[in-house]
C-alpha atoms as a PDB file:
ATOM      1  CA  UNK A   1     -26.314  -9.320  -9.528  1.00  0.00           C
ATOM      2  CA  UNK A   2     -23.640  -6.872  -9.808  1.00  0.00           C
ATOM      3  CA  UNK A   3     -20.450  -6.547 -11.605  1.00  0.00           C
ATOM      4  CA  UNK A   4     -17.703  -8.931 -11.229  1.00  0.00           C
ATOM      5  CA  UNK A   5     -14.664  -6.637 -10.152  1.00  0.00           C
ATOM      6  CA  UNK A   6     -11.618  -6.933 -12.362  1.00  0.00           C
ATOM      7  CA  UNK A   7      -8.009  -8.930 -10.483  1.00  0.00           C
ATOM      8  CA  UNK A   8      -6.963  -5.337  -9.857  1.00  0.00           C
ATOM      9  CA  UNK A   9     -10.245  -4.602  -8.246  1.00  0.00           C
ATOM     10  CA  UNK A  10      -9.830  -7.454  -6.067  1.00  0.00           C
ATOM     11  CA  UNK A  11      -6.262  -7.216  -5.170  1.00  0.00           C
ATOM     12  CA  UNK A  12      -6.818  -2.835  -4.417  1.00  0.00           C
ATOM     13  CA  UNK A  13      -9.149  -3.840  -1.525  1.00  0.00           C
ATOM     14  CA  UNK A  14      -7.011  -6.966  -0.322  1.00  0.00           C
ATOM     15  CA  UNK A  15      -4.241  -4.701  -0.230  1.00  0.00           C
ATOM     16  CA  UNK A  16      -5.729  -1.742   1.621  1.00  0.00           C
ATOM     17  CA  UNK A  17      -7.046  -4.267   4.068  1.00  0.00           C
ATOM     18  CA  UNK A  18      -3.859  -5.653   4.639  1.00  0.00           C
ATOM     19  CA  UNK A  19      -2.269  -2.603   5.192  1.00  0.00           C
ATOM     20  CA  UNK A  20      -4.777  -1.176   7.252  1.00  0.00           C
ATOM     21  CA  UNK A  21      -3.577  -3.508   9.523  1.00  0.00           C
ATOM     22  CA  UNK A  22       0.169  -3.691   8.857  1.00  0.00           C
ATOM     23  CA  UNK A  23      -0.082   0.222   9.751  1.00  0.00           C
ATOM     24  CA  UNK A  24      -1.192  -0.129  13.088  1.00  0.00           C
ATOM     25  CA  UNK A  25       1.228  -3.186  13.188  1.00  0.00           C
ATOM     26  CA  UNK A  26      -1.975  -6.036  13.985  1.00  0.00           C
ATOM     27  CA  UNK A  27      -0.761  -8.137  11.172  1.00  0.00           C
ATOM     28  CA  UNK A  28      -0.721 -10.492  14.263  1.00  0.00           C
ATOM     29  CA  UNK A  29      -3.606 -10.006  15.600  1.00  0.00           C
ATOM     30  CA  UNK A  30      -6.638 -12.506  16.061  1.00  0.00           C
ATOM     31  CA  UNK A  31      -8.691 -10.218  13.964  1.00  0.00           C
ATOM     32  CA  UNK A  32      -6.287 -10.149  11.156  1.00  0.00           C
ATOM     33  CA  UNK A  33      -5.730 -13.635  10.819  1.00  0.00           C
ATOM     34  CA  UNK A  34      -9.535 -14.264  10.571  1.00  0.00           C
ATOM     35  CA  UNK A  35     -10.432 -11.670   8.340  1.00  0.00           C
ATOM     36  CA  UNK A  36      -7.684 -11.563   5.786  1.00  0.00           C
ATOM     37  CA  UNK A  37      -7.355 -15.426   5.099  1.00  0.00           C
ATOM     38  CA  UNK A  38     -11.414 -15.231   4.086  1.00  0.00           C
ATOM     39  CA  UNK A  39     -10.786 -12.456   2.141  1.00  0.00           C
ATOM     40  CA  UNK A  40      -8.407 -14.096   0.351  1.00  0.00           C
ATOM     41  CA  UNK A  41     -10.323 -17.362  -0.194  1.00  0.00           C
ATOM     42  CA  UNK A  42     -13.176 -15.309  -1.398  1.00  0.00           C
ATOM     43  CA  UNK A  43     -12.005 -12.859  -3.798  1.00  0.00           C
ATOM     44  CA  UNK A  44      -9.900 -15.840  -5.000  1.00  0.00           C
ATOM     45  CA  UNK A  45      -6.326 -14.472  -4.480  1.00  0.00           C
ATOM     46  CA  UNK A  46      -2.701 -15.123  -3.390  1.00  0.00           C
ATOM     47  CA  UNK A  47      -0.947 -13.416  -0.450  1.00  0.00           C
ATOM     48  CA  UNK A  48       2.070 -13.485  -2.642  1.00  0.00           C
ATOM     49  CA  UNK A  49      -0.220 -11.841  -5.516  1.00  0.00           C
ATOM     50  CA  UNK A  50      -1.407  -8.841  -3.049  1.00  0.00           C
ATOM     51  CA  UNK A  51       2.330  -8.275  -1.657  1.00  0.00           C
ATOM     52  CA  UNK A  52       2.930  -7.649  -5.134  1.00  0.00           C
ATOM     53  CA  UNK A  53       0.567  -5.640  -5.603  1.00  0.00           C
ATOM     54  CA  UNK A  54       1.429  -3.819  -2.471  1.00  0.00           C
ATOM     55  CA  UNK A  55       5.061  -3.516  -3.591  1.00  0.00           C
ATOM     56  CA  UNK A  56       3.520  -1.998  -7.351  1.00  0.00           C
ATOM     57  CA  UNK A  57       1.174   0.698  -6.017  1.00  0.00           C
ATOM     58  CA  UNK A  58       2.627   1.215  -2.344  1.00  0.00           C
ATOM     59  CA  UNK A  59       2.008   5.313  -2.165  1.00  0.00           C
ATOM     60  CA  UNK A  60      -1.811   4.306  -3.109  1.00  0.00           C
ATOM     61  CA  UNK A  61      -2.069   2.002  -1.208  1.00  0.00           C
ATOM     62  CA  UNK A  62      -1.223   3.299   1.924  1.00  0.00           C
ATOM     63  CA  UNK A  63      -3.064   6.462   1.242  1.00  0.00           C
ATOM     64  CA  UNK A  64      -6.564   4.771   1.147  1.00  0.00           C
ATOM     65  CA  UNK A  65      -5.122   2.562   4.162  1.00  0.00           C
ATOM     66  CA  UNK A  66      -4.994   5.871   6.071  1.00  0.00           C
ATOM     67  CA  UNK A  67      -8.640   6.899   5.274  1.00  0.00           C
ATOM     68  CA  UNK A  68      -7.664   9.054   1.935  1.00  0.00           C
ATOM     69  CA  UNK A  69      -9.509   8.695  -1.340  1.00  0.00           C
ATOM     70  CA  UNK A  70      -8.427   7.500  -4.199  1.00  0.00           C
ATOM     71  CA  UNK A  71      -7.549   9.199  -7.147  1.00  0.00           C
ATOM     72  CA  UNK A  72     -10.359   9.084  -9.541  1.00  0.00           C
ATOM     73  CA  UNK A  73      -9.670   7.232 -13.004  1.00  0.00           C
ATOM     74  CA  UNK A  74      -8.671   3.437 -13.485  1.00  0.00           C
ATOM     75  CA  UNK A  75      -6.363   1.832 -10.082  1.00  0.00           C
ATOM     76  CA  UNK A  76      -2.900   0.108 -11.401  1.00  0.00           C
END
């Protein structure tokens, strides 16, 4: 089994997903509103939590949401 990812593991990738799609402007799309909702359910988060986290980290964010690496080191 592999390691549990830490809440700001979780909420990195919800994010990114989320505004993969809020980038293209699909947050309305069919595909969005199956995918994201599971996501949600499984990585046991909030919408309200990833907006936050959105708002926190937004320049990261959207540079992985565009296709850019990370930085290396710890995500906040």
């Amino acid at each position: 089994m592999g390691k549990a990812k830490s809440l700001k593991d979780k909420l990195y990738g919800a994010a990114v997903l989320k505004m993969s799609f809020r980038l293209r402007g699909d947050e309305e799309s069919p595909a969005f509103k199956f995918v994201y909702p599971g996501v949600l359910r499984d990585l046991e988060l909030e919408d309200a939590a990833v907006e936050r986290y959105i708002v926190d980290n937004r320049e990261a964010v959207e540079r992985a949401a565009r296709g850019a690496s990370p930085a290396p080191g710890p995500r906040t």
